[in-house]
PDB file of N, CA and C in Angstrom:
ATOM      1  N   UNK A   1      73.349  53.620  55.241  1.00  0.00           N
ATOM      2  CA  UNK A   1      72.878  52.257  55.140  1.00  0.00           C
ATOM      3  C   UNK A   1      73.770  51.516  54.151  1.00  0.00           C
ATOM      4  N   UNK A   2      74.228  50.309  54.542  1.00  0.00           N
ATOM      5  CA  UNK A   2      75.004  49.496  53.524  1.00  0.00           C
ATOM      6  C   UNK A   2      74.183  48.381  52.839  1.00  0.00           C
ATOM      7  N   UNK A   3      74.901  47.613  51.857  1.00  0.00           N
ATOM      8  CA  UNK A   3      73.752  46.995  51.175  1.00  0.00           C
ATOM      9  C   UNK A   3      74.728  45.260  50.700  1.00  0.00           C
ATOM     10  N   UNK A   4      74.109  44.183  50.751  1.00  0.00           N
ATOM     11  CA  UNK A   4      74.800  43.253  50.271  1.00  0.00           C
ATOM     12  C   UNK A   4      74.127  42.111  49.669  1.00  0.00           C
ATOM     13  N   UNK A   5      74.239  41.362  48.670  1.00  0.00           N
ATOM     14  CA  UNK A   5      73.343  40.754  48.077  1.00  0.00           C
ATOM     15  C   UNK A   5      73.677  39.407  48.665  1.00  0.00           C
ATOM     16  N   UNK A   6      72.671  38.524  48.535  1.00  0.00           N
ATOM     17  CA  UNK A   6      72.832  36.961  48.855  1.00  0.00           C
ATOM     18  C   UNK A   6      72.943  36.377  47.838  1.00  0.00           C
ATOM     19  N   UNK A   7      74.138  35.317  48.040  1.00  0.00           N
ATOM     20  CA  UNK A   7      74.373  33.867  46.912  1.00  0.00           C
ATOM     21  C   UNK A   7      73.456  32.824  46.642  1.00  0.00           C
ATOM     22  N   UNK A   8      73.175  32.139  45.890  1.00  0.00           N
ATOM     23  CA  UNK A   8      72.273  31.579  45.852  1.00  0.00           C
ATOM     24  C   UNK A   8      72.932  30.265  46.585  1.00  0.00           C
ATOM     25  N   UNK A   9      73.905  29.793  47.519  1.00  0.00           N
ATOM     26  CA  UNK A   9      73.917  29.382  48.344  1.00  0.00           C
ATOM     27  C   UNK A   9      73.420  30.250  50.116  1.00  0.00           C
ATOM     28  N   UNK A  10      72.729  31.067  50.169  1.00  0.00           N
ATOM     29  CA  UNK A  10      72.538  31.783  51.034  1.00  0.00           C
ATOM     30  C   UNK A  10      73.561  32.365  51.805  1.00  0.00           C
ATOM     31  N   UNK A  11      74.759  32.457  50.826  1.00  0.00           N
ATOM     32  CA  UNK A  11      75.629  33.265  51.726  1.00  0.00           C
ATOM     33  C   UNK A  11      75.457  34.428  51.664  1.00  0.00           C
ATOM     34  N   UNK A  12      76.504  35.709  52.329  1.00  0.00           N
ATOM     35  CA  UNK A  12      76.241  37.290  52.694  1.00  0.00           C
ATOM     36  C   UNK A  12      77.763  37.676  52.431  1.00  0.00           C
ATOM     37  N   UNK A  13      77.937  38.705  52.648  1.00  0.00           N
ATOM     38  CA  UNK A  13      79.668  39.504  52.496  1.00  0.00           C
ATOM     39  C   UNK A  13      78.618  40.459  53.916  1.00  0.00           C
ATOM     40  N   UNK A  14      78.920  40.688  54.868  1.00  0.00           N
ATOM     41  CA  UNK A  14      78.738  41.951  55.786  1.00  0.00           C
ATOM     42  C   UNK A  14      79.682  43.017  56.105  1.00  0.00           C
ATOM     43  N   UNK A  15      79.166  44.150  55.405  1.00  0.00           N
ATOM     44  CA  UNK A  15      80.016  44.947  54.771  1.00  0.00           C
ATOM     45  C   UNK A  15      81.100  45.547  55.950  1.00  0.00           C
ATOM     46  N   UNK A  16      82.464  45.895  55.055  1.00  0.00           N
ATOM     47  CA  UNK A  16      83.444  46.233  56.307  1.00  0.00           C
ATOM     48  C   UNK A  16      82.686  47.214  57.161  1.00  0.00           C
ATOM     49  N   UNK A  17      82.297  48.339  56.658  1.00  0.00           N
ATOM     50  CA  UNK A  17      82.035  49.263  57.896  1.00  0.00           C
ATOM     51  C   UNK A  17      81.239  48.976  58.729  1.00  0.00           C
ATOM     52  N   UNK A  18      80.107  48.173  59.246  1.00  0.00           N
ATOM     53  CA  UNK A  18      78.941  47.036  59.627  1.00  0.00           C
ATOM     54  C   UNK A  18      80.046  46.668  60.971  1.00  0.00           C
ATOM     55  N   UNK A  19      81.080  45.638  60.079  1.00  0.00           N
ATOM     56  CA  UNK A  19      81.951  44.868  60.914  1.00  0.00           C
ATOM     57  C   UNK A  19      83.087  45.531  61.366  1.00  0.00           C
ATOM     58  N   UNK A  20      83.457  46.056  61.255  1.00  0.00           N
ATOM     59  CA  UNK A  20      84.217  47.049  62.183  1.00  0.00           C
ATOM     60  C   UNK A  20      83.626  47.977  63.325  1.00  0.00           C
ATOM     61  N   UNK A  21      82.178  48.270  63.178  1.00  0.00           N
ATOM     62  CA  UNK A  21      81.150  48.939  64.039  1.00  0.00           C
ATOM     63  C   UNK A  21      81.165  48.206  65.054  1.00  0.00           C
ATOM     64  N   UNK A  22      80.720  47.209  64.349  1.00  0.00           N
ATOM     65  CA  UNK A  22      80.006  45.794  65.691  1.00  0.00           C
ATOM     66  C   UNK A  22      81.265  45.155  66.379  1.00  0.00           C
ATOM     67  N   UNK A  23      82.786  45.571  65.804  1.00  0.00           N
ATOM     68  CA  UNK A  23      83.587  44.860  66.312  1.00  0.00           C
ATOM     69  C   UNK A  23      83.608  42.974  65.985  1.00  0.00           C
ATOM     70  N   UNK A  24      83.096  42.512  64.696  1.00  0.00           N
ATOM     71  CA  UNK A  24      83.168  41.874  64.470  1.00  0.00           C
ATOM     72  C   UNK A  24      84.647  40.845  63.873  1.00  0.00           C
ATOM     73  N   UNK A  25      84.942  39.648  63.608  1.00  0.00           N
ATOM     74  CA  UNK A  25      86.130  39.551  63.451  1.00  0.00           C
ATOM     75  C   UNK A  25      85.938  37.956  62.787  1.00  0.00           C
ATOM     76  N   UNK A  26      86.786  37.553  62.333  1.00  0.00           N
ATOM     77  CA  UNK A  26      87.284  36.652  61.423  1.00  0.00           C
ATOM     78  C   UNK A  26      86.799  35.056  62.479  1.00  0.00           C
ATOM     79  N   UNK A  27      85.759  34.310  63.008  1.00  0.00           N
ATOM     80  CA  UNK A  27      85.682  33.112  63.165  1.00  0.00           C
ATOM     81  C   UNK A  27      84.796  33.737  64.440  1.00  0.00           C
ATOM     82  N   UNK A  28      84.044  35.031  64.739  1.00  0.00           N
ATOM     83  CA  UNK A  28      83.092  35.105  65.705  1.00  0.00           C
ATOM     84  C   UNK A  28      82.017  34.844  65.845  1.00  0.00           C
ATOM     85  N   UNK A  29      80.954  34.060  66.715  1.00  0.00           N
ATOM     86  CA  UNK A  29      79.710  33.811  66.364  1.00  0.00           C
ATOM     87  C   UNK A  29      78.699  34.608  66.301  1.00  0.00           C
ATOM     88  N   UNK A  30      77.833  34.981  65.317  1.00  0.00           N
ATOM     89  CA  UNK A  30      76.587  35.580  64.947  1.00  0.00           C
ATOM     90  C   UNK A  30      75.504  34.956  65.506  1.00  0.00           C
ATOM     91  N   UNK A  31      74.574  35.795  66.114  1.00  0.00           N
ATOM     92  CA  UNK A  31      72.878  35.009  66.149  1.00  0.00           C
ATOM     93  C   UNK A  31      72.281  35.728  65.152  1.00  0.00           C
ATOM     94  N   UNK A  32      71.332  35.048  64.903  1.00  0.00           N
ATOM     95  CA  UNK A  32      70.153  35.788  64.033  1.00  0.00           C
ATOM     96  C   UNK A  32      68.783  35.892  64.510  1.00  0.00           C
ATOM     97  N   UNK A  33      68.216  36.852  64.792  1.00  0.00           N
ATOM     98  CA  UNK A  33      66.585  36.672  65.037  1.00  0.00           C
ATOM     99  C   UNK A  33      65.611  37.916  64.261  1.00  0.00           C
ATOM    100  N   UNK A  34      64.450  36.886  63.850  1.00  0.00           N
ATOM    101  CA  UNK A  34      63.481  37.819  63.324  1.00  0.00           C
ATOM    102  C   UNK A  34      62.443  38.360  64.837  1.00  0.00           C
ATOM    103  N   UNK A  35      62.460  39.556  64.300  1.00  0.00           N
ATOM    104  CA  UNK A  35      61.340  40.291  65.001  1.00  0.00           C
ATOM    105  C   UNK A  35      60.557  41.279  64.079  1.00  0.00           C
ATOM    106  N   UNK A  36      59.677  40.519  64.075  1.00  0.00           N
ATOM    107  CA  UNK A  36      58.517  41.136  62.894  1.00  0.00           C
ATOM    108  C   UNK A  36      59.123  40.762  61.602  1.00  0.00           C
ATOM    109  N   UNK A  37      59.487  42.050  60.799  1.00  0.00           N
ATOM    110  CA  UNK A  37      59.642  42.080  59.484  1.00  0.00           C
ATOM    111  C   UNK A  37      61.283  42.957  59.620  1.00  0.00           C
ATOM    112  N   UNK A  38      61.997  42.707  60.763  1.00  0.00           N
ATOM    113  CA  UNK A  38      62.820  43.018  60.736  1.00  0.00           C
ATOM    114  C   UNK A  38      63.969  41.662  60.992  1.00  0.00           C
ATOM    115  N   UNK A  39      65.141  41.690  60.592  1.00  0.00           N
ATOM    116  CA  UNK A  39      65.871  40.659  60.835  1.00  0.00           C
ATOM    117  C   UNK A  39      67.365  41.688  61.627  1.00  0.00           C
ATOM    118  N   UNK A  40      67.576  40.731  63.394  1.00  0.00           N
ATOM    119  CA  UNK A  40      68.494  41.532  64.047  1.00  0.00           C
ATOM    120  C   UNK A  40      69.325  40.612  63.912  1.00  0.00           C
ATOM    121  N   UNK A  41      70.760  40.814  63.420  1.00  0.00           N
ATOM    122  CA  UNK A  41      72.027  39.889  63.868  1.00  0.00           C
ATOM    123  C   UNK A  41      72.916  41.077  64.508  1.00  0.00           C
ATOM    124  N   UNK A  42      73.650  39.455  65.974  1.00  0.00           N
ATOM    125  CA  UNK A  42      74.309  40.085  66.592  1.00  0.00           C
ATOM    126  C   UNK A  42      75.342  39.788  67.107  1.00  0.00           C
ATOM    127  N   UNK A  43      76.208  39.933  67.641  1.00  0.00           N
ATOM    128  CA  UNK A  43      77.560  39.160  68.024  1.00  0.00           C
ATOM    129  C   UNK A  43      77.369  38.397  68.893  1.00  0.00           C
ATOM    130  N   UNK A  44      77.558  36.975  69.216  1.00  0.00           N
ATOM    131  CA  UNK A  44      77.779  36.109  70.333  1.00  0.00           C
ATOM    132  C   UNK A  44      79.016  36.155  70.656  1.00  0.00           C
ATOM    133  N   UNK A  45      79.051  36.883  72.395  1.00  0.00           N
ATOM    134  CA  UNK A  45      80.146  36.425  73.098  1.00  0.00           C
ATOM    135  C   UNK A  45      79.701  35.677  74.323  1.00  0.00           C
ATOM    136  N   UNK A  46      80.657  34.768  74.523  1.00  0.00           N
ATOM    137  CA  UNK A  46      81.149  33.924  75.880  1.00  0.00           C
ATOM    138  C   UNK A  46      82.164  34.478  76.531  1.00  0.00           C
ATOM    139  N   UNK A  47      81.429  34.354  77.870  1.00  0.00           N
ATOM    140  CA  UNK A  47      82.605  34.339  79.027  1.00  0.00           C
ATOM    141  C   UNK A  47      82.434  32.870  79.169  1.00  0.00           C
ATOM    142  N   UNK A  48      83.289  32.730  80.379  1.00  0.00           N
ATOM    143  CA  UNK A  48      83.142  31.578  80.440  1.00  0.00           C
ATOM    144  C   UNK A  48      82.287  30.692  81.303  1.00  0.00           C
ATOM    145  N   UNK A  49      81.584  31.491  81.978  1.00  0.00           N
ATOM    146  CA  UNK A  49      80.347  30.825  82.427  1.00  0.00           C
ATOM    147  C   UNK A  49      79.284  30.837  81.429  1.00  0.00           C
ATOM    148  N   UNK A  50      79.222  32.113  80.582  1.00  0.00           N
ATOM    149  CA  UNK A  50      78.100  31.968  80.052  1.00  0.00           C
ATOM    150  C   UNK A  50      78.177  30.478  78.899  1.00  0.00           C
ATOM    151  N   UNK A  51      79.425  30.105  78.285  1.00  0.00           N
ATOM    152  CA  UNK A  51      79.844  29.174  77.448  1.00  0.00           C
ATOM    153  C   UNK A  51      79.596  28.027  78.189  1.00  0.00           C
ATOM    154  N   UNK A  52      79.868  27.772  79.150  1.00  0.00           N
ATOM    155  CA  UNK A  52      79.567  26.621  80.001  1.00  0.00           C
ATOM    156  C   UNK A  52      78.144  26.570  80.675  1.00  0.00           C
ATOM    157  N   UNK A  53      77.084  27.390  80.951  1.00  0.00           N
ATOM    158  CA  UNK A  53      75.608  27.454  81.227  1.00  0.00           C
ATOM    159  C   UNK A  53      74.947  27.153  79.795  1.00  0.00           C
ATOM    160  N   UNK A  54      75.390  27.319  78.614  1.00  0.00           N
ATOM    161  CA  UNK A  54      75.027  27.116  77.348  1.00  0.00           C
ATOM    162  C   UNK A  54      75.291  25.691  77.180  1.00  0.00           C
ATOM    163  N   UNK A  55      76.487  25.316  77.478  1.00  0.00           N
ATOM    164  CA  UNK A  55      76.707  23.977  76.990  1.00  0.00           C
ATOM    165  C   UNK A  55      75.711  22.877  77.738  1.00  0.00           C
ATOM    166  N   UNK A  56      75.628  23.144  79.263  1.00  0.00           N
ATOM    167  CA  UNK A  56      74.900  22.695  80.250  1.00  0.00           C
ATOM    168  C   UNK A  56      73.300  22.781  79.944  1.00  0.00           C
ATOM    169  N   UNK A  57      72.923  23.723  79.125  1.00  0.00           N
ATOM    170  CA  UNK A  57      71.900  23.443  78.810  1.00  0.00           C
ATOM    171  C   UNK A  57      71.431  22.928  77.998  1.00  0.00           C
ATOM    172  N   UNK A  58      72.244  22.757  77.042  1.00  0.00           N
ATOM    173  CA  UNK A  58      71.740  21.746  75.551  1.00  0.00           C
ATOM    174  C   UNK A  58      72.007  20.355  75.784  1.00  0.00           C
ATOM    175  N   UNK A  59      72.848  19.969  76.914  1.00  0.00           N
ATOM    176  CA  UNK A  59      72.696  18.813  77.439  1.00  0.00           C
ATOM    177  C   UNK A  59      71.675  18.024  78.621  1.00  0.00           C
ATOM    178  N   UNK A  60      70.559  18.938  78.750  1.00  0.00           N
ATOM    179  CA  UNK A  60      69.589  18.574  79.788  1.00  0.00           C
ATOM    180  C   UNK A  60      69.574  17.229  80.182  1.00  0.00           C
ATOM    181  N   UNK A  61      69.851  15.999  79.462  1.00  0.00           N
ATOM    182  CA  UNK A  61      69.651  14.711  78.985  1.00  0.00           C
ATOM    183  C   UNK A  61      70.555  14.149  80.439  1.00  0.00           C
ATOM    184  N   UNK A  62      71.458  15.102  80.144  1.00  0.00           N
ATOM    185  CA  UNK A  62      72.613  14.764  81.528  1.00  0.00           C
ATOM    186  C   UNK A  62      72.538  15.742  82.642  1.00  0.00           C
ATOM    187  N   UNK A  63      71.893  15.896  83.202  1.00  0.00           N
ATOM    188  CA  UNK A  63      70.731  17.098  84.284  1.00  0.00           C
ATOM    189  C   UNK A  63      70.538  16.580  85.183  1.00  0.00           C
ATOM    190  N   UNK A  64      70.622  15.466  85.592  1.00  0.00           N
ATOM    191  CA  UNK A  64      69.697  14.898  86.530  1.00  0.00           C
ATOM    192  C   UNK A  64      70.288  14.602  87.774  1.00  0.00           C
ATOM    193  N   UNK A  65      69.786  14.229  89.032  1.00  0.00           N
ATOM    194  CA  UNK A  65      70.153  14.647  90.417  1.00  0.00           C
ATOM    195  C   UNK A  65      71.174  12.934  90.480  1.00  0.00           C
ATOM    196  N   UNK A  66      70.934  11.930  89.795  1.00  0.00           N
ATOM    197  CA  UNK A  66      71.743  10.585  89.323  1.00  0.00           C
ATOM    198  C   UNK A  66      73.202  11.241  88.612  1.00  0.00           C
ATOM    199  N   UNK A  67      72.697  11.799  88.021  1.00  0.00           N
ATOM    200  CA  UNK A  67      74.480  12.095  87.167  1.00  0.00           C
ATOM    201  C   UNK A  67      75.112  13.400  87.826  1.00  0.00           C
ATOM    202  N   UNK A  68      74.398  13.781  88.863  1.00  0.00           N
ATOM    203  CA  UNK A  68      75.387  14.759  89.806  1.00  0.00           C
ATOM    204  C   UNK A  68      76.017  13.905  90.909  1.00  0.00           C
ATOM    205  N   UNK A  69      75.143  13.311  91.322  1.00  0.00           N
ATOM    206  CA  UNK A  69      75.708  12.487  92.123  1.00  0.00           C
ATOM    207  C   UNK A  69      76.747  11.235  91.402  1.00  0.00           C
ATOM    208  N   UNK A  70      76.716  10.964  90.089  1.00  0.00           N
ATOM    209  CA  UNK A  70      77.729  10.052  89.831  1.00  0.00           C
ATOM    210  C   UNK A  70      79.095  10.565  89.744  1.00  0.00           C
ATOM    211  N   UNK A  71      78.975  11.933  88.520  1.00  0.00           N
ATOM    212  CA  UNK A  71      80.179  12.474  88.689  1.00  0.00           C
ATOM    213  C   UNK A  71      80.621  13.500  89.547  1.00  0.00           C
ATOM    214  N   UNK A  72      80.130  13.694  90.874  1.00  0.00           N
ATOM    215  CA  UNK A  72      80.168  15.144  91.703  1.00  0.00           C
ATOM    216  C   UNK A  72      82.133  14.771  92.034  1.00  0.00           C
ATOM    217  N   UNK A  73      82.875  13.822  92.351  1.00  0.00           N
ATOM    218  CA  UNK A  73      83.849  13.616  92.479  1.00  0.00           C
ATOM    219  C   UNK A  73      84.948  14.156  91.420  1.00  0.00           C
ATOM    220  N   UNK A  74      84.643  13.933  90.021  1.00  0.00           N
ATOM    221  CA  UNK A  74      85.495  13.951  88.984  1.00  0.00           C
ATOM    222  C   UNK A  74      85.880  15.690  89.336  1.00  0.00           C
TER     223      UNK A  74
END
């Protein structure tokens, strides 16, 4: 088990051997989720659909059967 303290800006150091396990690397995205009383972080990867079904979804606003049909050409 490795161990790392938090800054009182809530930062972390995640220790090399951690990040070399997980294959982690210098500008990759992390999620974080609690489950229970446990906290899981984990690597976010994109392909490139999944990066583009993500983006598509936080834009719901622009979803609609009007803005398919406006830009279905572009």
């Amino acid at each position: 088990m490795d161990f790392s303290r938090i800054t009182a800006r809530g930062q972390t150091t995640i220790p090399k051997s951690i990040r070399e396990a997980a294959n982690l690397r210098e500008g990759d995205l992390i999620a974080f989720d609690l489950r229970g009383d446990h906290l899981v972080l984990r690597k976010v990867e994109f392909g490139p659909d999944r990066y583009l079904k993500g983006v598509s979804e936080s834009m719901s606003e622009w979803s609609s059967p009007e803005d398919e049909e406006a830009w279905r050409d572009l």
